[in-house]
PDB file of N, CA and C in Angstrom:
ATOM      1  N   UNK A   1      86.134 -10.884 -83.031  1.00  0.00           N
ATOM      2  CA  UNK A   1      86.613 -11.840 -82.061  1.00  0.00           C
ATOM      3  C   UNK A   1      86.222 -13.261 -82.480  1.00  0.00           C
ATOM      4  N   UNK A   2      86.755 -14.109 -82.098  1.00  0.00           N
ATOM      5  CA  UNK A   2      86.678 -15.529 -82.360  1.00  0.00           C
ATOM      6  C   UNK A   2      85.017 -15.775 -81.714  1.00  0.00           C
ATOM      7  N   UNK A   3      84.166 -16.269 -82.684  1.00  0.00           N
ATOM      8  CA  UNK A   3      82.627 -16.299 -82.139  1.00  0.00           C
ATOM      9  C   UNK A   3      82.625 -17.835 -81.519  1.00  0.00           C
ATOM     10  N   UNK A   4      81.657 -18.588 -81.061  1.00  0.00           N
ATOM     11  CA  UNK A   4      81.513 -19.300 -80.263  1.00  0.00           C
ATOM     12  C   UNK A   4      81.101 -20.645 -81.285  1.00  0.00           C
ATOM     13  N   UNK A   5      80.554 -20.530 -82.726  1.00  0.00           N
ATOM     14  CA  UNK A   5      81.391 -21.372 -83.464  1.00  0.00           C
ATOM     15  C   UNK A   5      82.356 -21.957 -83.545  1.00  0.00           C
ATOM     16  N   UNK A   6      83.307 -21.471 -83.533  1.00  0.00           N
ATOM     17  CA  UNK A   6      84.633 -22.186 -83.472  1.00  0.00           C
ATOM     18  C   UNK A   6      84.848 -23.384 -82.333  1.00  0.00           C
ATOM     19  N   UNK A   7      84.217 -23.137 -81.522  1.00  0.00           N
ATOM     20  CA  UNK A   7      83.772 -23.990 -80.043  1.00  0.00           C
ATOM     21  C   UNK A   7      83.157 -25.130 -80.156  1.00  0.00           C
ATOM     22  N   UNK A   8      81.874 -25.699 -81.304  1.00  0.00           N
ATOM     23  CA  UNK A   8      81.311 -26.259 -81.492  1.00  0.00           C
ATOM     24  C   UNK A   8      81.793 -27.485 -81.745  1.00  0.00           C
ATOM     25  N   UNK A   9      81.424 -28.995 -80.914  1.00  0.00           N
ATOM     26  CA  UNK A   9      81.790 -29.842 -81.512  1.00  0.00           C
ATOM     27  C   UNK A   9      81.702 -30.441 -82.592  1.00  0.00           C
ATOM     28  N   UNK A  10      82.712 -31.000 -83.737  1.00  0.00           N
ATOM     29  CA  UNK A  10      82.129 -31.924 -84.572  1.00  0.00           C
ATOM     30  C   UNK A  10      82.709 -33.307 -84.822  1.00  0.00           C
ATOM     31  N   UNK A  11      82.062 -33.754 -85.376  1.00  0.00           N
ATOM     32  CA  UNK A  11      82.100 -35.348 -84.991  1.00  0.00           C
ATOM     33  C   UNK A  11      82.415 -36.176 -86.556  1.00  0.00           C
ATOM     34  N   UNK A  12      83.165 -37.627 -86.819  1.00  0.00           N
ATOM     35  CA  UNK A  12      83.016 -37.718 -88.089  1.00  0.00           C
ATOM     36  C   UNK A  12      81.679 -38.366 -88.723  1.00  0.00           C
ATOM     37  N   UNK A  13      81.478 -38.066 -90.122  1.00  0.00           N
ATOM     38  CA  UNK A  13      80.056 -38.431 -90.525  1.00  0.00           C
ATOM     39  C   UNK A  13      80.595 -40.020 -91.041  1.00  0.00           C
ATOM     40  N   UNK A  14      79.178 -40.452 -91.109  1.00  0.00           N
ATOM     41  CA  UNK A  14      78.864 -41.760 -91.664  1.00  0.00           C
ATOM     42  C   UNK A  14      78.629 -41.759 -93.079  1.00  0.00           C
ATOM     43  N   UNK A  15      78.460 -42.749 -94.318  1.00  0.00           N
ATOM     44  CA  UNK A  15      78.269 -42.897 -95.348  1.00  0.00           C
ATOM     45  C   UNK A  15      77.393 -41.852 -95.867  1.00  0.00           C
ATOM     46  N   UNK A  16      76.144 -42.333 -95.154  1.00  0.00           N
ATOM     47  CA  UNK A  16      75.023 -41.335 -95.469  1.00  0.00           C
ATOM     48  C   UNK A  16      74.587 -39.801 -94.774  1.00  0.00           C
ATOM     49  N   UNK A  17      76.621 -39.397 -94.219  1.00  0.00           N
ATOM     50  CA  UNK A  17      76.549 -38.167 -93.989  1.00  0.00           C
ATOM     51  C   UNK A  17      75.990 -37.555 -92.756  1.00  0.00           C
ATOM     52  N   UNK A  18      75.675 -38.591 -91.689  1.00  0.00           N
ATOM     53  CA  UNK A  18      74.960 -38.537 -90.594  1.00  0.00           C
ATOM     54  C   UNK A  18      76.327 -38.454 -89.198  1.00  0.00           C
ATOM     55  N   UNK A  19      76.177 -37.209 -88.323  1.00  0.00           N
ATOM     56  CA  UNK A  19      77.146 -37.628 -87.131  1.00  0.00           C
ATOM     57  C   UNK A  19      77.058 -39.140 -86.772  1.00  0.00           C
ATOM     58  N   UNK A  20      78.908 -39.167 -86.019  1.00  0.00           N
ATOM     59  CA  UNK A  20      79.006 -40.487 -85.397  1.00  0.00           C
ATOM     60  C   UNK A  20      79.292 -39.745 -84.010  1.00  0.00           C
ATOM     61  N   UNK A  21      78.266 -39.475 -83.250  1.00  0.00           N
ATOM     62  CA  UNK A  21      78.698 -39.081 -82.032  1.00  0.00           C
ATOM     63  C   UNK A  21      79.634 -39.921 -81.264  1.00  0.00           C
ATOM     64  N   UNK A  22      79.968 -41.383 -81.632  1.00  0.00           N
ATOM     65  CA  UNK A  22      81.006 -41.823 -80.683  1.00  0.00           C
ATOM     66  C   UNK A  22      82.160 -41.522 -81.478  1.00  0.00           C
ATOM     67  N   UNK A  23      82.700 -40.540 -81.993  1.00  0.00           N
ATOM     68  CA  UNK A  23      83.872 -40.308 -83.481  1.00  0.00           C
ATOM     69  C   UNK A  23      83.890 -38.672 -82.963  1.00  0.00           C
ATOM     70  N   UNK A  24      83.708 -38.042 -82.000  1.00  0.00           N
ATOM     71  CA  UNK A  24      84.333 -36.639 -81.893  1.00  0.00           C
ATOM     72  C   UNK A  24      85.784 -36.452 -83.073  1.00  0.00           C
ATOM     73  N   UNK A  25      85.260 -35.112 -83.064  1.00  0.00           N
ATOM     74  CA  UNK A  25      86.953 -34.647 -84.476  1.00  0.00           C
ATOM     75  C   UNK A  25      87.631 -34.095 -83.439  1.00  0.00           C
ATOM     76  N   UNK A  26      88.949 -34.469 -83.341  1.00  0.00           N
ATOM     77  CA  UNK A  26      89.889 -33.523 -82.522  1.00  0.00           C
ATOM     78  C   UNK A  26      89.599 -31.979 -82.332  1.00  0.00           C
ATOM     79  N   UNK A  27      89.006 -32.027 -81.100  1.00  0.00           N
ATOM     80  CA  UNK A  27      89.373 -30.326 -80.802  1.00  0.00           C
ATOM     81  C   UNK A  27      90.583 -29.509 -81.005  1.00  0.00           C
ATOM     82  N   UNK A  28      91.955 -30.083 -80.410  1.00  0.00           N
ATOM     83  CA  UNK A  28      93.193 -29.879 -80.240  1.00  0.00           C
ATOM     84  C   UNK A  28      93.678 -29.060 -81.592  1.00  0.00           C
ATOM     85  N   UNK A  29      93.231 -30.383 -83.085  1.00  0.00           N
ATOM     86  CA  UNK A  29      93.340 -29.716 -84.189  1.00  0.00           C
ATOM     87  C   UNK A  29      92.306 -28.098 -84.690  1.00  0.00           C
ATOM     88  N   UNK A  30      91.656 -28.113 -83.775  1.00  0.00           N
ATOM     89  CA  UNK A  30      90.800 -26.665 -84.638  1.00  0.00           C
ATOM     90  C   UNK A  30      91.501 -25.913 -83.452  1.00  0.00           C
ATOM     91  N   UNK A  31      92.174 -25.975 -82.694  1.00  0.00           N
ATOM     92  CA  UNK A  31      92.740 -24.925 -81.798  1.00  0.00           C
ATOM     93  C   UNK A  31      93.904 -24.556 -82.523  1.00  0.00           C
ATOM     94  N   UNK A  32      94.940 -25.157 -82.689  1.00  0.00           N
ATOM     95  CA  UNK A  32      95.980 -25.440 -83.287  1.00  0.00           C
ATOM     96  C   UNK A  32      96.015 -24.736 -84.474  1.00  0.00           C
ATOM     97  N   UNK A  33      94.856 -25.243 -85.824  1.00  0.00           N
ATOM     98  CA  UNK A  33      95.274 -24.267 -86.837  1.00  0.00           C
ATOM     99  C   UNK A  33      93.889 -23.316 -87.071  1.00  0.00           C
ATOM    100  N   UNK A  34      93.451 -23.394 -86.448  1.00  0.00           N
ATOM    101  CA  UNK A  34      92.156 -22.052 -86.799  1.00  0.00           C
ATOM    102  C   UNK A  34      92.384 -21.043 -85.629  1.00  0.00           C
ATOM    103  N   UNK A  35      91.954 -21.354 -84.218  1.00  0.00           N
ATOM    104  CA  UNK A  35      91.626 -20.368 -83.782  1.00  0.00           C
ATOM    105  C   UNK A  35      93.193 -19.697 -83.052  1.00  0.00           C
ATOM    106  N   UNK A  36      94.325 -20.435 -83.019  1.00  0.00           N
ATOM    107  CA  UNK A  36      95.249 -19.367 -82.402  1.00  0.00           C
ATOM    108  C   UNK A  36      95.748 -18.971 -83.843  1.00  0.00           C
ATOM    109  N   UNK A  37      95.971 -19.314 -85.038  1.00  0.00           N
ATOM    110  CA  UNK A  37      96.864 -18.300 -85.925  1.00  0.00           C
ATOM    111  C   UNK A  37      95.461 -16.532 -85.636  1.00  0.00           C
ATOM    112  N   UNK A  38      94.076 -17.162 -85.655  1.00  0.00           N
ATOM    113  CA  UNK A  38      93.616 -16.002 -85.693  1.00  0.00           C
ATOM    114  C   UNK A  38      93.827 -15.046 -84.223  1.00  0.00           C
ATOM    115  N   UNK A  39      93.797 -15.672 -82.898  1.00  0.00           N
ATOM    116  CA  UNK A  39      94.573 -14.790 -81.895  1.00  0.00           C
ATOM    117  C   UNK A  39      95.823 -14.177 -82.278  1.00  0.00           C
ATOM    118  N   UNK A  40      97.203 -15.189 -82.945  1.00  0.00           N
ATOM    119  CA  UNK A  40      97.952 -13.898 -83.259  1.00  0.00           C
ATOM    120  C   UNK A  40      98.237 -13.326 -83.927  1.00  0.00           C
ATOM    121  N   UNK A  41      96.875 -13.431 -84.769  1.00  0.00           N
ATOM    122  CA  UNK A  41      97.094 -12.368 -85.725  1.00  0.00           C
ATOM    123  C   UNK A  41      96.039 -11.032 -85.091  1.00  0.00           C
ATOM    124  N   UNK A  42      95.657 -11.125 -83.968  1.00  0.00           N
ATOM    125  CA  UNK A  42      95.020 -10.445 -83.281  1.00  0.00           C
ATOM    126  C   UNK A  42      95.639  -9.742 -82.500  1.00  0.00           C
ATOM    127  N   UNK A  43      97.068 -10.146 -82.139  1.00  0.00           N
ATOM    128  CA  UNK A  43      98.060  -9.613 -81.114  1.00  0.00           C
ATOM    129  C   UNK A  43      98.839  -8.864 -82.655  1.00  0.00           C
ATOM    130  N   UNK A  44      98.904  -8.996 -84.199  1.00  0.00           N
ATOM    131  CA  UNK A  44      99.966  -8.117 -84.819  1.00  0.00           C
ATOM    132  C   UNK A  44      99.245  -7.097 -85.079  1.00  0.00           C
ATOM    133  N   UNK A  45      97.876  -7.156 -84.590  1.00  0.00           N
ATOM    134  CA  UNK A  45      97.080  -5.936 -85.168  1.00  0.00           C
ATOM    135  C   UNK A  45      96.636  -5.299 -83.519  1.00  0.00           C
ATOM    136  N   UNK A  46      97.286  -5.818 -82.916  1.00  0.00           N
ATOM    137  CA  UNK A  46      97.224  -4.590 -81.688  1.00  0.00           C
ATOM    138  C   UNK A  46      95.669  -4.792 -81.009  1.00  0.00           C
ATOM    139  N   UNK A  47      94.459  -5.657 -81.576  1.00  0.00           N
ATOM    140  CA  UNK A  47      93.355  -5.923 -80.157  1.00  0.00           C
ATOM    141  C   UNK A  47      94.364  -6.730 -79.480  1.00  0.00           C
ATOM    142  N   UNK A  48      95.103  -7.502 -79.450  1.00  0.00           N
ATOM    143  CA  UNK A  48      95.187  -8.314 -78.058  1.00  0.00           C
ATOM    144  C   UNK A  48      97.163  -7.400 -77.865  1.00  0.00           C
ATOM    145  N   UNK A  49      97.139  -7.201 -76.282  1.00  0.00           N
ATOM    146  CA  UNK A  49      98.315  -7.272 -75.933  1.00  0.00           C
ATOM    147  C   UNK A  49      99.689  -7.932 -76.462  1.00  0.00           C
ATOM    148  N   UNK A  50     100.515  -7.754 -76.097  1.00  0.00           N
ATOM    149  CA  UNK A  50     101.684  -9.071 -76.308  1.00  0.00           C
ATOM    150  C   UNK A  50     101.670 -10.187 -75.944  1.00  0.00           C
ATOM    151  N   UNK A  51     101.247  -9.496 -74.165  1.00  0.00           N
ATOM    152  CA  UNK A  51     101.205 -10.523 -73.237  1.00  0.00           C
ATOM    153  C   UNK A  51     100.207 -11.410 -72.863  1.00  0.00           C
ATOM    154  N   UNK A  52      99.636 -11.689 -73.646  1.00  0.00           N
ATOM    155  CA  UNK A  52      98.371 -12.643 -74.715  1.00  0.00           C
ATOM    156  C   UNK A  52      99.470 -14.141 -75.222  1.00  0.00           C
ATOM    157  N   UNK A  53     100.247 -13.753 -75.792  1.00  0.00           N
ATOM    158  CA  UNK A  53     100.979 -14.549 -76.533  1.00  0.00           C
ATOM    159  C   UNK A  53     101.631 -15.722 -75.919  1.00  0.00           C
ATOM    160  N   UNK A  54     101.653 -15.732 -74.597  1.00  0.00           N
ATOM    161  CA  UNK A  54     102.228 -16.909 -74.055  1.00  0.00           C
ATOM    162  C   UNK A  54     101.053 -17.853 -73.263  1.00  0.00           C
ATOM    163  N   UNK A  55      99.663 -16.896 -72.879  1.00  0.00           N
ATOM    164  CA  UNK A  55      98.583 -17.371 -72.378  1.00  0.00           C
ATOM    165  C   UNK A  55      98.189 -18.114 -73.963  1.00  0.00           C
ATOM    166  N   UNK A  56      98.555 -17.818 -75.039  1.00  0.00           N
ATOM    167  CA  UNK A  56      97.772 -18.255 -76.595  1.00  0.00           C
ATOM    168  C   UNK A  56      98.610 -19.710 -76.881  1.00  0.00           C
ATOM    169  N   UNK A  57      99.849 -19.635 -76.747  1.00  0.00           N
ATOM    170  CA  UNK A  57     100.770 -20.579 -77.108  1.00  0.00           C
ATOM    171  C   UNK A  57     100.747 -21.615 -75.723  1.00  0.00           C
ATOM    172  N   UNK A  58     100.023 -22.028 -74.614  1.00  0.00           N
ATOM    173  CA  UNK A  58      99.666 -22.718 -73.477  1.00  0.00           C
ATOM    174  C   UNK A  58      98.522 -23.088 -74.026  1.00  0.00           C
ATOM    175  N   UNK A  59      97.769 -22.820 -74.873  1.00  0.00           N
ATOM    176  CA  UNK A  59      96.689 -23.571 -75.238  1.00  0.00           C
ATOM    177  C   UNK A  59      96.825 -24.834 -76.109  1.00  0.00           C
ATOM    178  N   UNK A  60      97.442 -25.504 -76.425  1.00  0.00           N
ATOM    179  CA  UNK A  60      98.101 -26.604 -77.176  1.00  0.00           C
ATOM    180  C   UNK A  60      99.436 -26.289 -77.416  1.00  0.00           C
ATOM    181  N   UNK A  61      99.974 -27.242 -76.815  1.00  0.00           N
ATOM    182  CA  UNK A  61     101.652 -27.148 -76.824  1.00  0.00           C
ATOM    183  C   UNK A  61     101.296 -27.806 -77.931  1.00  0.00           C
ATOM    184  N   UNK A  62     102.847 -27.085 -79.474  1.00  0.00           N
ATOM    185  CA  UNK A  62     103.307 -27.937 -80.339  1.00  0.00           C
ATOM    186  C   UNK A  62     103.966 -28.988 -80.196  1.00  0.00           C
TER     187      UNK A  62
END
């Protein structure tokens, strides 16, 4: 299952590689291409329902 990593904020770094906590990284984007291709590919392998698939695709409209 998708672990609670994926959840974690991150932020962009500075020169010397240090968070810019006022610089959050788009969440939207790690929803988008990490964690729903792995939901449906979770629905072609039968853990998740079908009817998963429209609750998955409401999580960031394209």
């Amino acid at each position: 299952m998708v672990g609670h990593s994926y959840f974690i904020q991150h932020y962009e770094k500075n020169e010397i590689d240090e968070n810019v906590k006022e610089k959050p990284v788009d969440f939207s984007f790690r929803i988008r291409y990490e964690i729903k291709p792995i939901l449906e590919e979770y629905i072609k392998d039968g853990i998740l329902k079908e009817s998963a698939r429209s609750v998955i695709n409401s999580l960031i409209e394209d």
